[in-house]
Structures are given as C-alpha cells and as structure tokens.
N, C-alpha and C. Protein backbone atom coordinates (compact mmCIF):
# COMPACT_ATOMS: atom_id res chain seq x y z
N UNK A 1 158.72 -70.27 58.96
CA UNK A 1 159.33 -71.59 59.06
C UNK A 1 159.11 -72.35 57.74
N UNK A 2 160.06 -72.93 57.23
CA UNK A 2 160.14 -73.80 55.89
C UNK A 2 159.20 -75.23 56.18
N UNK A 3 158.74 -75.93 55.55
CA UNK A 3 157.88 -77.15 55.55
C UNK A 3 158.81 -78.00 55.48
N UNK A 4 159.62 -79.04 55.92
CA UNK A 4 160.05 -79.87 55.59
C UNK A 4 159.12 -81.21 55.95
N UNK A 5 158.96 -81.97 55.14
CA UNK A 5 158.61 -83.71 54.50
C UNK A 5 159.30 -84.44 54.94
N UNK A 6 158.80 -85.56 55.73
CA UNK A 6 159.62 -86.86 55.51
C UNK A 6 158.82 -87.64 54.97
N UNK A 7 159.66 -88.74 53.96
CA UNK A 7 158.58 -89.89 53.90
C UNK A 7 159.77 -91.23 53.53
N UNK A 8 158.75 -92.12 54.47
CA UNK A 8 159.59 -93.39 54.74
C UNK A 8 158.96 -94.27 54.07
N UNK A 9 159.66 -95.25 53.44
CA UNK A 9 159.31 -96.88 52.93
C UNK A 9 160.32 -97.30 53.93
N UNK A 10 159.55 -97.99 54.69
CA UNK A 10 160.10 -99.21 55.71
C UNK A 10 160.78 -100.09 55.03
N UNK A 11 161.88 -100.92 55.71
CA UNK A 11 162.01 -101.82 55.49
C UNK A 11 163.40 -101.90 55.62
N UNK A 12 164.56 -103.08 55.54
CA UNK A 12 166.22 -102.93 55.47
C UNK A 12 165.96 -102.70 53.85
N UNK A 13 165.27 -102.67 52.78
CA UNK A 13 165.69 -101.98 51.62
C UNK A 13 165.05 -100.72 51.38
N UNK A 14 164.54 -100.25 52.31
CA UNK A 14 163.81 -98.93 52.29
C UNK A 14 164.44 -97.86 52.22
N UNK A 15 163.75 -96.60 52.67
CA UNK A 15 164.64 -95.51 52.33
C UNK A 15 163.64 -94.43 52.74
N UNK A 16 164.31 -93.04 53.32
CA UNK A 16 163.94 -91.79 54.03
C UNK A 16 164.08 -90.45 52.99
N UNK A 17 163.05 -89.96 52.61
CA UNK A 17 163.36 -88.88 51.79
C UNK A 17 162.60 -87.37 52.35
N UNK A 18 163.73 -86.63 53.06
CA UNK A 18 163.23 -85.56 54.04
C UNK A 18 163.00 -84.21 52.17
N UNK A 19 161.79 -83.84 52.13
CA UNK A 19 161.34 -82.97 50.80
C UNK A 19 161.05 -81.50 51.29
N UNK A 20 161.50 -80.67 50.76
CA UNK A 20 161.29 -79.24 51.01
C UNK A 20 160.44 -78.94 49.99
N UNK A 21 158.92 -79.11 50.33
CA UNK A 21 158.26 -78.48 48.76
C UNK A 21 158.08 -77.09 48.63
N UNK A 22 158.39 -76.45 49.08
CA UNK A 22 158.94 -74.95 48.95
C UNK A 22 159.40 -74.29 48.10
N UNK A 23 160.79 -75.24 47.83
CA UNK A 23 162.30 -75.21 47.09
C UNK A 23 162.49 -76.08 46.31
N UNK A 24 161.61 -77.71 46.84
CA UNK A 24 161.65 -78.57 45.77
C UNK A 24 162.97 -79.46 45.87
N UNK A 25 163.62 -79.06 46.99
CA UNK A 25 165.11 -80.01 47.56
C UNK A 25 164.62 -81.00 48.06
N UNK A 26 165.13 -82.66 47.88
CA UNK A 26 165.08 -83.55 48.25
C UNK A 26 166.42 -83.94 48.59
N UNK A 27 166.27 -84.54 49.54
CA UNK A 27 167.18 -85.19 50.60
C UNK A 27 167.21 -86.89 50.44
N UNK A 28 167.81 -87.70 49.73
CA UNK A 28 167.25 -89.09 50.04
C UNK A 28 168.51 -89.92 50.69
N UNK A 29 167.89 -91.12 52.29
CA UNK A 29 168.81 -91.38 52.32
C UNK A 29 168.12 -93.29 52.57
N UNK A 30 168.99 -94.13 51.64
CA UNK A 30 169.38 -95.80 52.03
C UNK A 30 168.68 -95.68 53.50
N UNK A 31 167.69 -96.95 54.05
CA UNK A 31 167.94 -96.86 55.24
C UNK A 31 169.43 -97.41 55.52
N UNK A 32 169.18 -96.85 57.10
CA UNK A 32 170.89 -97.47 57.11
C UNK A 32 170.64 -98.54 57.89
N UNK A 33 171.74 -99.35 57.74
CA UNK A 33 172.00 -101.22 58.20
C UNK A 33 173.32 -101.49 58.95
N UNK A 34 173.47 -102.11 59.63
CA UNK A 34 174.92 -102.99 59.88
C UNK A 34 174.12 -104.30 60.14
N UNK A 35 175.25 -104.85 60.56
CA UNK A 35 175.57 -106.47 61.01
C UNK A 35 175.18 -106.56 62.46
N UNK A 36 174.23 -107.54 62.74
CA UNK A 36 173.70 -107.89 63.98
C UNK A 36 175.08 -108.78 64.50
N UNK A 37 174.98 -109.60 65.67
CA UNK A 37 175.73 -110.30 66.37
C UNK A 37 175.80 -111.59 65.71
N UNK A 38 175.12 -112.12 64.69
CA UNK A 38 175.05 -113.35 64.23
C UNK A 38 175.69 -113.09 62.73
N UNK A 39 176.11 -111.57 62.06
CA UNK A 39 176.20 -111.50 60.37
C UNK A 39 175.05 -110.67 60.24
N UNK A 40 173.82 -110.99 60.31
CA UNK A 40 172.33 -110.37 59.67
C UNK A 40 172.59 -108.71 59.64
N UNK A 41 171.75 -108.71 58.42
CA UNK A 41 172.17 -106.92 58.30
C UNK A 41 170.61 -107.00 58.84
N UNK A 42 170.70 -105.82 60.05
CA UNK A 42 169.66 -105.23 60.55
C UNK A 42 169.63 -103.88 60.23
N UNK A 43 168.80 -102.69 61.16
CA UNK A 43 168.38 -101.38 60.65
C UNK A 43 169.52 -100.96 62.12
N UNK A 44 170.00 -100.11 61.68
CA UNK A 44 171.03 -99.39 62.19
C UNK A 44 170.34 -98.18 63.40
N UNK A 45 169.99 -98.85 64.61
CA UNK A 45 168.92 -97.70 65.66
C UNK A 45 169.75 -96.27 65.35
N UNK A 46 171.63 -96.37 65.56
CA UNK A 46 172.41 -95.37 66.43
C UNK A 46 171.55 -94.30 64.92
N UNK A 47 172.14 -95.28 63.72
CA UNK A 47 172.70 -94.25 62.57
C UNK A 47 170.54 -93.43 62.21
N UNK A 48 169.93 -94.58 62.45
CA UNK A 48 168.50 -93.85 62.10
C UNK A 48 168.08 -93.00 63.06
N UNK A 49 168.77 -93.01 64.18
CA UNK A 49 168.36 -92.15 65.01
C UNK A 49 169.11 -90.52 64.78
N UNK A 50 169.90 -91.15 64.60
CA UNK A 50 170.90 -89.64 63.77
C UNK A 50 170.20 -88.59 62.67
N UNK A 51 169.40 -89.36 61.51
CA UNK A 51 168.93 -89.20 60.42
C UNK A 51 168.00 -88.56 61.02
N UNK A 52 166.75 -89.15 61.68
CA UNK A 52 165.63 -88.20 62.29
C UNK A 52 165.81 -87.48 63.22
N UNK A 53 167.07 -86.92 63.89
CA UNK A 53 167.01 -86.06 64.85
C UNK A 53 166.88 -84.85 64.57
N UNK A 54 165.80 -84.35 63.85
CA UNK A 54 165.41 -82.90 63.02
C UNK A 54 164.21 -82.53 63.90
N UNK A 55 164.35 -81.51 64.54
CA UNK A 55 163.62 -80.43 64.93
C UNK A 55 162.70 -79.89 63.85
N UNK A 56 162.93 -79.59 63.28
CA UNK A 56 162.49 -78.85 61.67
C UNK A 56 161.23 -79.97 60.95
N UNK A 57 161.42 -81.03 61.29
CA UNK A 57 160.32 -81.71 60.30
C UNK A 57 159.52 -81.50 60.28
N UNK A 58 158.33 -81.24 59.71
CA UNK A 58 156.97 -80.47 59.91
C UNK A 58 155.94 -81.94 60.12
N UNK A 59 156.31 -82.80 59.50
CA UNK A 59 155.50 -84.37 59.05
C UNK A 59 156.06 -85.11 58.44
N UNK A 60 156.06 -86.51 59.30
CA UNK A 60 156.37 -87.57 58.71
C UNK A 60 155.37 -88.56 58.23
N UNK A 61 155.47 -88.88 56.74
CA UNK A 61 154.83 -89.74 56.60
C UNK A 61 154.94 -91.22 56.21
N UNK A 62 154.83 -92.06 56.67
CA UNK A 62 155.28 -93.79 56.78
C UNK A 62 154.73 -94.82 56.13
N UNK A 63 155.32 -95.45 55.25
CA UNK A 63 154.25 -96.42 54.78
C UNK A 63 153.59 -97.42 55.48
N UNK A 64 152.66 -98.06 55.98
CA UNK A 64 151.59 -98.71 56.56
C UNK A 64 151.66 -99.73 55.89
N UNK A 65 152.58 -100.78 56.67
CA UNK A 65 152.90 -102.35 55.38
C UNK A 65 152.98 -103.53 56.56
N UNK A 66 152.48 -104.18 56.05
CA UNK A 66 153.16 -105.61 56.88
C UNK A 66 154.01 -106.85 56.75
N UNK A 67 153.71 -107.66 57.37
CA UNK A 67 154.53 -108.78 56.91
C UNK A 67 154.36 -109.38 55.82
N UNK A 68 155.55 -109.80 54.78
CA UNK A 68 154.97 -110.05 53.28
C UNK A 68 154.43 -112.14 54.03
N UNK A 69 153.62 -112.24 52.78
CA UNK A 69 153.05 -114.02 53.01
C UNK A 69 154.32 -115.06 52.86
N UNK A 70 153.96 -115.78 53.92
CA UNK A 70 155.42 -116.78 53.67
C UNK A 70 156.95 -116.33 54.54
N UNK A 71 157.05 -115.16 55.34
CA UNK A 71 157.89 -114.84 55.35
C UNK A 71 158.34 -115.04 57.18
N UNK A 72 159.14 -115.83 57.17
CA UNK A 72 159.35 -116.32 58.58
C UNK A 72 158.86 -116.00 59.82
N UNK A 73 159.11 -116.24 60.85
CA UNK A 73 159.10 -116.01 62.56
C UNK A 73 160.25 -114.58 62.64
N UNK A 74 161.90 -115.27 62.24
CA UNK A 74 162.57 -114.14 62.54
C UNK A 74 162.30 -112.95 61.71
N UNK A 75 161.92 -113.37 60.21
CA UNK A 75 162.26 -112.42 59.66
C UNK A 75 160.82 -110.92 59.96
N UNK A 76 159.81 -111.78 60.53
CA UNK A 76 158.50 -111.17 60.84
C UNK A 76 158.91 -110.22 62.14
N UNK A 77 159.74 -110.50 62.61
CA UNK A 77 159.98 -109.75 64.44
C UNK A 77 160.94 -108.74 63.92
N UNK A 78 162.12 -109.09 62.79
CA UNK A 78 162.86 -108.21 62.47
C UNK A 78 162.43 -106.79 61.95
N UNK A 79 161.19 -107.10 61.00
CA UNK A 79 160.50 -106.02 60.35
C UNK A 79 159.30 -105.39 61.42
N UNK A 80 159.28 -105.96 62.44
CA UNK A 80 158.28 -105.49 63.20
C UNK A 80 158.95 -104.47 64.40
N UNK A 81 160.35 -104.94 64.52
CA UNK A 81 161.51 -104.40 65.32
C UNK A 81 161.85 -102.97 64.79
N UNK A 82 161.88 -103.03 63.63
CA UNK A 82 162.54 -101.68 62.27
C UNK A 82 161.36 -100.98 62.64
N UNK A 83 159.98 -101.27 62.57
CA UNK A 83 158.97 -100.37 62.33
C UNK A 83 159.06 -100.21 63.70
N UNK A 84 158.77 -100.07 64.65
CA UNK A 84 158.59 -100.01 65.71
C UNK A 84 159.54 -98.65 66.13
N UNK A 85 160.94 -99.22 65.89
CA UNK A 85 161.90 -98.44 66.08
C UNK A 85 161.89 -97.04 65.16
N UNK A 86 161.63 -97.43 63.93
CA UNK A 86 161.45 -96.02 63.50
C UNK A 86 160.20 -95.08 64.01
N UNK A 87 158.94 -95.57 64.16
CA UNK A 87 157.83 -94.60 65.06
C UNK A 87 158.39 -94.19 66.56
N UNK A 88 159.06 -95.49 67.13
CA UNK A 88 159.44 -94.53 68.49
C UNK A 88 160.21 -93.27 68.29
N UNK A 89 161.51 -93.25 67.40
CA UNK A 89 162.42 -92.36 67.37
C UNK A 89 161.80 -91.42 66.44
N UNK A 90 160.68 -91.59 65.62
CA UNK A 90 160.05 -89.85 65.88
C UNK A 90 158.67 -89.49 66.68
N UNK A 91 158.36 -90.13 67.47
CA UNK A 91 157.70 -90.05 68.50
C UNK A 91 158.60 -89.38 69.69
N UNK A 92 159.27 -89.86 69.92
CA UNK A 92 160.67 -89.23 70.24
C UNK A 92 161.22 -87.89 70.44
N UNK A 93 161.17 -87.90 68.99
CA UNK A 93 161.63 -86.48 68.68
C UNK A 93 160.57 -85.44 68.36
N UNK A 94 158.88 -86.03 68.83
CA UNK A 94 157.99 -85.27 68.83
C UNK A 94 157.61 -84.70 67.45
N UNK A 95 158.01 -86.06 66.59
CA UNK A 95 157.51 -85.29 65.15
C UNK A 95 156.18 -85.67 64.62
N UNK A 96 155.15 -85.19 64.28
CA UNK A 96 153.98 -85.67 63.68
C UNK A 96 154.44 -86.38 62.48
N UNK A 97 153.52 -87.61 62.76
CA UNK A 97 153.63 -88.99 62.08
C UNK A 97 152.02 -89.68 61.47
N UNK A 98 152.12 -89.76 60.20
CA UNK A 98 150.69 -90.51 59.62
C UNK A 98 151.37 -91.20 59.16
N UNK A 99 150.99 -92.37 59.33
CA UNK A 99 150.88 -94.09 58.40
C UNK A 99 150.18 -93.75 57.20
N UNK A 100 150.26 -94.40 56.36
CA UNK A 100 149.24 -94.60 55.06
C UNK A 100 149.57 -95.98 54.56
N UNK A 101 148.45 -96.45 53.91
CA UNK A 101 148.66 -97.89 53.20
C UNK A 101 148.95 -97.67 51.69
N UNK A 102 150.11 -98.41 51.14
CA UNK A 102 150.47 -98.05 50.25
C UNK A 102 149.21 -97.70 48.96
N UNK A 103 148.03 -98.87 49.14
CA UNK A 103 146.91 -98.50 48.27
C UNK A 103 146.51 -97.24 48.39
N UNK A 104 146.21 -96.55 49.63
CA UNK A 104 145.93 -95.22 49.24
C UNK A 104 146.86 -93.95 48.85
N UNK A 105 148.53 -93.92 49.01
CA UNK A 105 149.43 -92.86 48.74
C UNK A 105 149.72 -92.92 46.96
N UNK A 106 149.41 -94.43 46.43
CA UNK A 106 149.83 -94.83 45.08
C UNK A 106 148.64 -94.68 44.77
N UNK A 107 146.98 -94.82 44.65
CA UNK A 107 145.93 -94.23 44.20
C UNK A 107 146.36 -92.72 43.57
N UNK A 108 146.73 -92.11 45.40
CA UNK A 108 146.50 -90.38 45.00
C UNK A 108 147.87 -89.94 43.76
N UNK A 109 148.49 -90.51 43.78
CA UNK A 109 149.32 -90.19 42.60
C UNK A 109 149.85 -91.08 41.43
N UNK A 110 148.57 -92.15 41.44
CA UNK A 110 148.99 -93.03 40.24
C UNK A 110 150.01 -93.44 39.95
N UNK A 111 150.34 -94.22 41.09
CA UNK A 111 151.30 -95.28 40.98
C UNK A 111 151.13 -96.61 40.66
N UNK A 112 151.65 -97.14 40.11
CA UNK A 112 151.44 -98.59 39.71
C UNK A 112 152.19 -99.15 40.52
N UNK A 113 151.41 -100.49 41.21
CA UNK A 113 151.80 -101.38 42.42
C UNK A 113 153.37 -101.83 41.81
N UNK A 114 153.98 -102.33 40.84
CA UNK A 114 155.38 -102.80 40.25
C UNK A 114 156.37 -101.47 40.45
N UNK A 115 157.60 -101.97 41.22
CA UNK A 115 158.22 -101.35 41.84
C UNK A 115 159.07 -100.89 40.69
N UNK A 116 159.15 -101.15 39.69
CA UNK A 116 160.11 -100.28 38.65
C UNK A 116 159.22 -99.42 38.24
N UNK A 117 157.85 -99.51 37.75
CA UNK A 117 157.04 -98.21 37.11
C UNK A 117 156.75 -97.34 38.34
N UNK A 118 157.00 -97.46 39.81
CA UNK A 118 157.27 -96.60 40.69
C UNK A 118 158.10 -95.61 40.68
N UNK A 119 159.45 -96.16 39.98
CA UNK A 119 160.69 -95.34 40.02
C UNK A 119 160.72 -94.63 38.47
N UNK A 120 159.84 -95.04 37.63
CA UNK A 120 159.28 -94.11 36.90
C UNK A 120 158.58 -92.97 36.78
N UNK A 121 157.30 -93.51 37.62
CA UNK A 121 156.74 -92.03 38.24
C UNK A 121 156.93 -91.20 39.07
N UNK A 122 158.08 -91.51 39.86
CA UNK A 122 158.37 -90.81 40.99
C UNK A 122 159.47 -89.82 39.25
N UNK A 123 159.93 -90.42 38.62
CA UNK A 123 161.19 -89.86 37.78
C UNK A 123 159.54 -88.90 37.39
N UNK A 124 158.95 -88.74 36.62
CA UNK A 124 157.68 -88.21 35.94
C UNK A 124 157.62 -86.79 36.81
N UNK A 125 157.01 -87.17 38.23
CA UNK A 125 156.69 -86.35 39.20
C UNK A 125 157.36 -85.68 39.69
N UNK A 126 158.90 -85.88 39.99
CA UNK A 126 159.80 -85.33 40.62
C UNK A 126 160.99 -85.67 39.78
N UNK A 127 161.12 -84.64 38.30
CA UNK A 127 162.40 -85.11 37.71
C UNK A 127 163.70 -85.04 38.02
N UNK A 128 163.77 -83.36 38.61
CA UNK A 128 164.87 -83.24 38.97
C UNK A 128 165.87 -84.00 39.62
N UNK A 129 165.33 -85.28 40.40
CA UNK A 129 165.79 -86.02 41.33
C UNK A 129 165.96 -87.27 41.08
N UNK A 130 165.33 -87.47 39.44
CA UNK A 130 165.91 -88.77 38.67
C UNK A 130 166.97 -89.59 39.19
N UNK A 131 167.81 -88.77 39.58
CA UNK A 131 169.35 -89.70 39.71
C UNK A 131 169.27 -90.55 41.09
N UNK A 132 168.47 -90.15 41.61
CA UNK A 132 168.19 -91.06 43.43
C UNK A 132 168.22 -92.40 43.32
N UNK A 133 167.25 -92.46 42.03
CA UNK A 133 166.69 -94.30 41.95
C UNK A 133 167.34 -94.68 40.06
N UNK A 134 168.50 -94.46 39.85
CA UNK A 134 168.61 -94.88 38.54
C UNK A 134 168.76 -96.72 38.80
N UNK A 135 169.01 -97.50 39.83
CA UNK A 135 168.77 -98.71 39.74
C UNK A 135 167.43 -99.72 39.89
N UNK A 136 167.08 -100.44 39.79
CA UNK A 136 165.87 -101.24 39.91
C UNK A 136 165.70 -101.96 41.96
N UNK A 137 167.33 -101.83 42.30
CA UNK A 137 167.11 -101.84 43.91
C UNK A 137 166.68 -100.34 44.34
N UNK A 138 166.53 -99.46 43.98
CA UNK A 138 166.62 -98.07 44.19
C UNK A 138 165.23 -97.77 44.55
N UNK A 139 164.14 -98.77 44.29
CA UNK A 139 163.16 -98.54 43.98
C UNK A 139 162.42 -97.94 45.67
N UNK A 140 163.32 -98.33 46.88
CA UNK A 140 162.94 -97.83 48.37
C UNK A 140 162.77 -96.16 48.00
N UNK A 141 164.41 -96.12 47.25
CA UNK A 141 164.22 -93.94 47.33
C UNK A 141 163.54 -93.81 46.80
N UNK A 142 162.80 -94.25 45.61
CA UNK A 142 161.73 -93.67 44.73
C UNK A 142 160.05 -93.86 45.42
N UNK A 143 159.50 -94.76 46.57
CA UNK A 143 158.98 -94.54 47.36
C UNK A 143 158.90 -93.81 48.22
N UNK A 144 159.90 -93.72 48.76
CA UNK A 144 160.29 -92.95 49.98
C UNK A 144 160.04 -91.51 49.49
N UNK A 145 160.49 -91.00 48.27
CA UNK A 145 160.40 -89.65 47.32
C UNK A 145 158.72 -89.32 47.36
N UNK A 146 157.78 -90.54 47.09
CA UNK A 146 156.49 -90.16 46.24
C UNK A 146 156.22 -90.21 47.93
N UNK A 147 156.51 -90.77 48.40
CA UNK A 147 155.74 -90.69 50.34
C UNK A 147 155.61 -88.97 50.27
N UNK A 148 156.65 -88.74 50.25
CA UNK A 148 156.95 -87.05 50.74
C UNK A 148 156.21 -86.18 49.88
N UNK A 149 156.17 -86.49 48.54
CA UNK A 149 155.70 -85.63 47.90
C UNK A 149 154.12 -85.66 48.45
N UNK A 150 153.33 -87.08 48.45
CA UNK A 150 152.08 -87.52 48.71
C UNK A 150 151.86 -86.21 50.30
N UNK A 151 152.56 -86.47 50.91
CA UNK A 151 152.35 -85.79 52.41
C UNK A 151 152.56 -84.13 52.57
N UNK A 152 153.24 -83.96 51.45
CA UNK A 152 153.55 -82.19 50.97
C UNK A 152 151.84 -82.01 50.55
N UNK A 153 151.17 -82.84 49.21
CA UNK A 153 150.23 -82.58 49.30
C UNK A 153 148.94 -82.70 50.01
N UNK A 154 148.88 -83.22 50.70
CA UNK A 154 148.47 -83.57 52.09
C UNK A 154 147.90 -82.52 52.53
N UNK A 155 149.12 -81.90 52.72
CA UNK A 155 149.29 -80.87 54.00
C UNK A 155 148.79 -79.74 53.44
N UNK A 156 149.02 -79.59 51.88
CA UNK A 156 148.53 -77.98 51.34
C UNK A 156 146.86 -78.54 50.72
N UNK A 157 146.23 -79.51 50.62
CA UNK A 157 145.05 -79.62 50.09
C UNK A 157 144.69 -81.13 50.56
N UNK A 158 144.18 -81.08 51.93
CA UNK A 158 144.02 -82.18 52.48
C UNK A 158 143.20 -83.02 52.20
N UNK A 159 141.38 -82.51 51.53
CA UNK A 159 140.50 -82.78 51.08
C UNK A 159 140.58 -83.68 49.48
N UNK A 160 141.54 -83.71 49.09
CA UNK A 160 142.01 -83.80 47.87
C UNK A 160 142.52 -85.02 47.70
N UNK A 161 143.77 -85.08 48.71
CA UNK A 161 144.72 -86.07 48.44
C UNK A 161 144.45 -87.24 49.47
N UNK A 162 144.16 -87.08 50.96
CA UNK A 162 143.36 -88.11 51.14
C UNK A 162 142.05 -89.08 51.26
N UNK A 163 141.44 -88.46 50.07
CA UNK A 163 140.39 -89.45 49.63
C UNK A 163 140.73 -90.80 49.86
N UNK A 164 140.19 -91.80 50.37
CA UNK A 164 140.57 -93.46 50.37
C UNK A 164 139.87 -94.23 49.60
C-alpha cells in the first residue's frame, strides 16, 4: 500500500495538500467555499467532503490554530464551524488525524512564522511544486504542503520530528 499524506491549514484561506512521499506527488487543493444564505463565503461541507472521501489516506495532519485576537462572535463560530467540520468528515471517513500547533510543525522544519518566507521554504523543501504558491495569498498551499511533508516525516522517524 502507497503512504498517502494529508495536511491541512484550516481556515476559508486555507488549503489541503494530499503528499505521496514515495513518489514525491503532491496534490494541492484551495479549500473550497461558496456563499452562505446571507453572501458570506463559507467552507463548502458538500465539496470538502468530496475532497476527503479517500480510503487510501494513511494520515491526516491538521493545523492546531485558533481564533485570531480581536476577531468577532460570528466570525469565531464560523472558524470553529470549518474546524469542526473538517475533523468530523475524516473522523468519518475513519482517517487517522493529529493536530499540531503551528509552533511545533514550523520548529521541525524551520519555518519562519511570516507567511511569505513560508512559501519560500516550502519552495526550498519541496521544489518541484513551486508553482502551487507562486502568489503571496497562496501562502494556505504552501502550509498545507509543509503540513504533509512534516507528517510524511513523522511517520518514517517519529522520534525526530516530533520533538516539542
């Protein structure tokens, strides 16, 4: 059986990058969004539920984030709604799931907290796949990329990579 990776950055600008470190194929996808009943772009249950309906995933790994400071009532239930919804639907689908806090997945591979030198090192670490995040909004796939890679190594040298 092949290893396949997931790794998620939460969020409506986030993003899912299912990694074959095997082969070294990455998969990255936008989370997906529509329009709630009021306009609001929310997280799309039908279309994310589509995305994780993989049998095959070996591990998912999720970033462990919360509500940013300052940031509303709705907008706090909305992001708590997304996360929620994404652990049920691979709970769901019976896929093994670890959280991590971004301090410890960006430690193990020297990431710098600024979301553009993210999409640098993810370019560093995983070149081939440069083209995922060539924008400065892009910066979800280029998380979402180092999630997977972080959880590939994980899985082959566990002692290693999650040190905290």
């Amino acid at each position: 059986m092949k290893t396949l990776i997931l790794g998620v950055d939460q969020g409506k600008s986030g993003a899912l990058a299912f990694y074959w470190p095997g082969t070294g194929v990455l998969d990255v996808h936008d989370m997906p969004l529509a329009k709630d009943g009021r306009g609001r772009q929310v997280i799309d249950r039908v279309a994310l539920a589509h995305l994780l309906d993989r049998q095959d995933i070996t591990h998912a790994w999720v970033e462990q984030v919360g509500v940013m400071p300052g940031e509303g009532a709705v907008g706090a239930f909305s992001f708590g709604l997304g996360c929620g919804l994404l652990l049920g639907i691979l709970a769901a689908n019976f896929t093994p799931t670890t959280t991590v806090t971004p301090q410890v997945w960006k430690r193990a591979l020297r990431v710098p907290a600024d979301k553009s030198a993210a999409r640098l090192r993810a370019s560093e670490l995983l070149p081939r796949h440069a083209a995922h995040w060539p924008l400065v909004k892009h910066d979800g796939r280029a998380e979402a990329a180092l999630l997977a890679l972080y959880g590939a190594r994980c899985l082959a040298e566990p002692r290693r990579t999650l040190l905290h």
